[in-house]
Protein backbone atom coordinates (compact mmCIF):
# COMPACT_ATOMS: atom_id res chain seq x y z
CA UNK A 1 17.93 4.98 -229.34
CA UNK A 2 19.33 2.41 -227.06
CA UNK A 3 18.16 -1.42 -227.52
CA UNK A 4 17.30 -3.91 -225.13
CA UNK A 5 20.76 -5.47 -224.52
CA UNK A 6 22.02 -1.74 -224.15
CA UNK A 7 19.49 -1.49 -221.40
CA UNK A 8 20.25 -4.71 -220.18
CA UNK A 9 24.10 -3.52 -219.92
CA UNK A 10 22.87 -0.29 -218.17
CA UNK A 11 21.53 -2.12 -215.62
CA UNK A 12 24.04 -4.37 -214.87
CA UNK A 13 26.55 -1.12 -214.60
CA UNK A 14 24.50 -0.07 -212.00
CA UNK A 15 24.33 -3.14 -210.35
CA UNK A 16 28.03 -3.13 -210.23
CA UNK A 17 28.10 0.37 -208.53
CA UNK A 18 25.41 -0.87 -205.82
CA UNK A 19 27.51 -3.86 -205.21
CA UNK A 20 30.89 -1.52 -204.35
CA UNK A 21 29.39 0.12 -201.40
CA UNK A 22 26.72 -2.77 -200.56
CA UNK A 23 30.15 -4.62 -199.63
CA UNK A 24 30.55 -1.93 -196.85
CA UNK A 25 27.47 -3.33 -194.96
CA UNK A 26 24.21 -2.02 -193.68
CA UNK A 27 25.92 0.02 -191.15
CA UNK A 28 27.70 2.21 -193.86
CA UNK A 29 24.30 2.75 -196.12
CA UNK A 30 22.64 3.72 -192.78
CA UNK A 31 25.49 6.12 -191.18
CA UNK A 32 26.48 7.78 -194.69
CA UNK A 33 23.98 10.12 -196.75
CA UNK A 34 26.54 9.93 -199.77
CA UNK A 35 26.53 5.96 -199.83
CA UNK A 36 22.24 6.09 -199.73
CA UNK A 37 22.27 8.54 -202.08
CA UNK A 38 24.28 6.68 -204.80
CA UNK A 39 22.71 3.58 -204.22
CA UNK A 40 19.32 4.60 -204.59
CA UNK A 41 20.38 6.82 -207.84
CA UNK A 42 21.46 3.87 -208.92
CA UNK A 43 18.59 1.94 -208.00
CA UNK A 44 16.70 4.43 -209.91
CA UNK A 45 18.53 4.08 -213.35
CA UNK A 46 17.69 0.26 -212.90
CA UNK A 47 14.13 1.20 -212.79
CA UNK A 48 14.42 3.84 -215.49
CA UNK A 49 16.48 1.51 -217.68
CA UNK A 50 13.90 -1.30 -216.81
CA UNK A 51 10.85 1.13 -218.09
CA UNK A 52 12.33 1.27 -221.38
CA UNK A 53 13.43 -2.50 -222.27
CA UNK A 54 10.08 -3.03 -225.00
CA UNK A 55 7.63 -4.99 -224.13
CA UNK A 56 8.39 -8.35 -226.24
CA UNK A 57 11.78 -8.26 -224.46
CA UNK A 58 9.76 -8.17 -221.26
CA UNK A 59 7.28 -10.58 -222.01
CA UNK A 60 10.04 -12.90 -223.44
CA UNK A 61 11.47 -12.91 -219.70
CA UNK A 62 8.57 -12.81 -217.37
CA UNK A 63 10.87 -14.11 -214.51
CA UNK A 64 12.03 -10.50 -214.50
CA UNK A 65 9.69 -8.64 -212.36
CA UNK A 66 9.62 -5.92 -214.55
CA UNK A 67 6.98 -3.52 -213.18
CA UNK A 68 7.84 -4.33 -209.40
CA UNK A 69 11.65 -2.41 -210.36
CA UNK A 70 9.61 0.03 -212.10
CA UNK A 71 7.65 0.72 -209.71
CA UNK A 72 10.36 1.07 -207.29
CA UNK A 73 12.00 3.93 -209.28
CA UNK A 74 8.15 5.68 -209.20
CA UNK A 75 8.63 5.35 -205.57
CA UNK A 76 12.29 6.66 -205.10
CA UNK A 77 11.83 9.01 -207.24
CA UNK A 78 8.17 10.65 -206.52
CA UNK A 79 8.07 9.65 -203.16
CA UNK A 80 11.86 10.76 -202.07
CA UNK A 81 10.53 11.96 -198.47
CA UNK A 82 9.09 8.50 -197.72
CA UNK A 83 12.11 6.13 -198.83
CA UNK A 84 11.81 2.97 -196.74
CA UNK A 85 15.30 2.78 -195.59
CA UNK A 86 14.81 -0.89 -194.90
CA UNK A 87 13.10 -1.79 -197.93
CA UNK A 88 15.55 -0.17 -200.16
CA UNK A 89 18.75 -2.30 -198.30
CA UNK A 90 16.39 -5.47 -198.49
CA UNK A 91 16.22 -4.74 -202.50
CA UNK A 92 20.17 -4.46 -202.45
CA UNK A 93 21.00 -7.04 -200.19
CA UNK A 94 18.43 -9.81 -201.93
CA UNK A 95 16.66 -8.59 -204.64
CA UNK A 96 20.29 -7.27 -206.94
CA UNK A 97 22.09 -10.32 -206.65
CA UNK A 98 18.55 -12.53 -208.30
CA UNK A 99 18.21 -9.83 -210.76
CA UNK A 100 22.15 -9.44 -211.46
CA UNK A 101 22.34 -13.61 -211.92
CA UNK A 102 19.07 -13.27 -214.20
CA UNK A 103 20.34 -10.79 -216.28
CA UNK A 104 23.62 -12.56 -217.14
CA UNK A 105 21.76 -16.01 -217.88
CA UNK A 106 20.11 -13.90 -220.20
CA UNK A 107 22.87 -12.48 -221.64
């Protein structure tokens, strides 16, 4: 089983895979299925990575907002016909770079 700095490492892997195509812009997330699809993948293994950090680690770092990610990944994940397209490049554009310099402090 994986611990929480494991999980902590996962997510900033995927982080680092959002952040190679975010570069391209908004106009290459919304003209190519591929680059959508592998951000929001990875978007999802932040949320799946987030749902199993335990819950001292969590409440240790509360200015991690740990179910709003999870919830996210419910979302892309249960909900994959009503992705907010906007939403989910707001979350890349503003919310990854917070979490990403959060997650190294705390590292």
């Amino acid at each position: 089983m994986r611990d929480d700095r494991e999980r902590i490492q996962d997510i900033l892997d995927a982080i680092s895979h959002i952040e190679k195509y975010a570069s391209k812009g908004r106009k290459a997330f919304d003209h190519d299925e591929l680059v959508q699809i592998w951000m929001i993948y990875h978007l999802e293994i932040i949320g799946e990575a987030v749902r199993s950090i335990s819950e001292g680690f969590r409440k240790a770092n509360q200015q991690i907002p740990w179910k709003l990610i999870a919830g996210m990944r419910n979302i892309l994940v249960h909900e994959y016909f009503a992705i907010d397209h906007d939403e989910v490049w707001a979350t890349i554009e503003k919310d990854i770079p917070a979490l990403k310099h959060q997650l190294d402090n705390i590292l």
